[in-house]
Protein backbone atom coordinates (compact mmCIF):
# COMPACT_ATOMS: atom_id res chain seq x y z
CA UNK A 1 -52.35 14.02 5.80
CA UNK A 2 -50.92 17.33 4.51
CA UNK A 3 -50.88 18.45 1.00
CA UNK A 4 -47.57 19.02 -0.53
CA UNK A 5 -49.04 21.40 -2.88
CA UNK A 6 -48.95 24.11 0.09
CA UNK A 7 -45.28 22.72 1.56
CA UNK A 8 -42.33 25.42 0.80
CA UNK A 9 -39.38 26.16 2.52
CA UNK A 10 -37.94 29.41 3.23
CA UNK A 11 -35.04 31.32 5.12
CA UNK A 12 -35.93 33.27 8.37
CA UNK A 13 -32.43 34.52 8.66
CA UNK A 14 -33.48 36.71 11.91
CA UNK A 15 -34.51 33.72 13.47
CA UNK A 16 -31.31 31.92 12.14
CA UNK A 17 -33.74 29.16 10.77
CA UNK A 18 -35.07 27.28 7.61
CA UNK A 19 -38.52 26.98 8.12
CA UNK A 20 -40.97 23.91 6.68
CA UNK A 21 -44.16 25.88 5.65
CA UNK A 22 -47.85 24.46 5.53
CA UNK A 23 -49.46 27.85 3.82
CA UNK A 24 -48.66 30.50 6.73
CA UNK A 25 -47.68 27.42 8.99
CA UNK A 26 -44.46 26.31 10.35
CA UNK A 27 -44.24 22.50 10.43
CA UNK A 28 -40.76 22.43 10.46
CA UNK A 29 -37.55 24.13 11.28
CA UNK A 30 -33.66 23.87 10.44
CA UNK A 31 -31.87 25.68 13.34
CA UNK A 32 -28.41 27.55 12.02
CA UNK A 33 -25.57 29.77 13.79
CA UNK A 34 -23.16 31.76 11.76
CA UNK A 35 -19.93 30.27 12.44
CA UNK A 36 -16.46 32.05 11.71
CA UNK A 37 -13.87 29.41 11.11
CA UNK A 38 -9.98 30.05 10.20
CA UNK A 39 -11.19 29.45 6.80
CA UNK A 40 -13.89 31.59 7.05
CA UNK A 41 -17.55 32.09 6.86
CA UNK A 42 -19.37 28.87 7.97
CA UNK A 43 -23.09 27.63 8.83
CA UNK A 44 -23.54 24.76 11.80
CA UNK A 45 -27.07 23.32 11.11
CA UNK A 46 -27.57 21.91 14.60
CA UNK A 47 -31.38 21.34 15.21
CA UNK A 48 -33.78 20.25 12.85
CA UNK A 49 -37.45 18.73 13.24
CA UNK A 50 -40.59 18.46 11.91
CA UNK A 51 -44.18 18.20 13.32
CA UNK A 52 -44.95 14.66 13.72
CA UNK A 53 -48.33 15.10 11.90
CA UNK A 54 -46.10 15.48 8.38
CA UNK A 55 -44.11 12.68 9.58
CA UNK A 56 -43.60 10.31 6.39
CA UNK A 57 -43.74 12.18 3.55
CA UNK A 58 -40.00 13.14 3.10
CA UNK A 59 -40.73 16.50 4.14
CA UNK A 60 -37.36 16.62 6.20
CA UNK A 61 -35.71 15.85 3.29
CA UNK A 62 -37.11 18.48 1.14
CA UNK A 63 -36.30 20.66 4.13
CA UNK A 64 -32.40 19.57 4.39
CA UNK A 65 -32.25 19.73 0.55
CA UNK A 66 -33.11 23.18 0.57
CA UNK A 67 -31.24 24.81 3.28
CA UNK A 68 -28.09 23.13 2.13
CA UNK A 69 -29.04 24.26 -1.67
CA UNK A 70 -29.30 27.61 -0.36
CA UNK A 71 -26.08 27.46 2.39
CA UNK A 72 -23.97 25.94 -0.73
CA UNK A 73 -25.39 29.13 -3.09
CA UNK A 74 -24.07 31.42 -0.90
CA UNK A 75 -21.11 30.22 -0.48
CA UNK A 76 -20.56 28.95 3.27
CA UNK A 77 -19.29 25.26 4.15
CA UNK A 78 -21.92 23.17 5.97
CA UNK A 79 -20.75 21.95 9.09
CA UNK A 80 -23.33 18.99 10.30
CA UNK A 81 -23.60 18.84 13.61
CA UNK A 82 -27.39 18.21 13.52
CA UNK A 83 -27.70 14.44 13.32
CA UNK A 84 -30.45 14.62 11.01
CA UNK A 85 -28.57 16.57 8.93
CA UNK A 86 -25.54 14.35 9.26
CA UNK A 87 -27.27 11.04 7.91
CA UNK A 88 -29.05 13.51 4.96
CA UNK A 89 -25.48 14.54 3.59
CA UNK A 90 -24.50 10.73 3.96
CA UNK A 91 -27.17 9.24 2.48
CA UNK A 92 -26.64 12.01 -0.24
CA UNK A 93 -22.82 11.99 -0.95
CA UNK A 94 -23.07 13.22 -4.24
CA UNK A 95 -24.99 16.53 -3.30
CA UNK A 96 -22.96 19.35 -3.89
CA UNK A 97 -22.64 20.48 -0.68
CA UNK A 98 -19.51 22.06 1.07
CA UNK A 99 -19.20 20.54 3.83
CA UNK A 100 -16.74 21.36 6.69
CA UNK A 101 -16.01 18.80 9.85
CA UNK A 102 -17.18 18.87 12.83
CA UNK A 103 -14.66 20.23 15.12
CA UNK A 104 -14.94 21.05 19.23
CA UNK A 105 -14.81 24.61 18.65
CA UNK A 106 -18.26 24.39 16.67
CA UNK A 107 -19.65 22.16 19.25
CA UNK A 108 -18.62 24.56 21.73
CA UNK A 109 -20.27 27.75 20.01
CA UNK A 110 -24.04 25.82 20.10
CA UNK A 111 -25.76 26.51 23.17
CA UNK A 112 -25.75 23.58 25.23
CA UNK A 113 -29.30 23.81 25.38
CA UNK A 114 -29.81 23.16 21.89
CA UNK A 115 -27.18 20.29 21.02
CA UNK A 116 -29.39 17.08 20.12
């Protein structure tokens, strides 16, 4: 079992990615695409995982709390096409978190390849 003492989470904004840290050691990732919607600037979280050896300790959760923390701080709507990410803002309604819907355009604009 890992030690949550070590665990942060951090932007890798040239890899368009929150990433789960163990020390120097990604055990988890957030995938993200800039998105520009009529409104604006958006962020479509559409991949997120962790290694199954920190499976259990909420370390997802500390992941999705973070990148939406820092999405909402800079002031671009979440749009949730992630499933994981989905059930974390509904299990969380009362997170402050901008949230935009899910519309075909966004769908269209993540790579097939990495829809879950």
């Amino acid at each position: 079992m890992a030690e949550t003492s070590t665990i942060t989470v951090r932007n890798n904004p040239d890899r368009h990615r929150y990433e789960l840290l163990d020390g120097g050691t990604v055990i988890g990732t957030a995938h993200w695409m800039p998105f520009e919607g009529p409104e604006g600037p958006q962020r479509i979280f559409y991949h997120t995982t962790v290694d199954e050896a920190y499976g259990g300790q909420g370390l997802g959760s500390a992941l999705a709390r973070e990148a939406l923390d820092d999405t909402t701080a800079a002031g671009l709507p979440v749009v949730p096409v992630c499933p994981y990410i989905k059930k974390w803002l509904a299990e969380h309604p009362d997170h402050p978190t901008d949230r935009a819907p899910v519309q075909p355009e966004h769908l269209a604009a993540v790579p097939r390849q990495e829809r879950q």
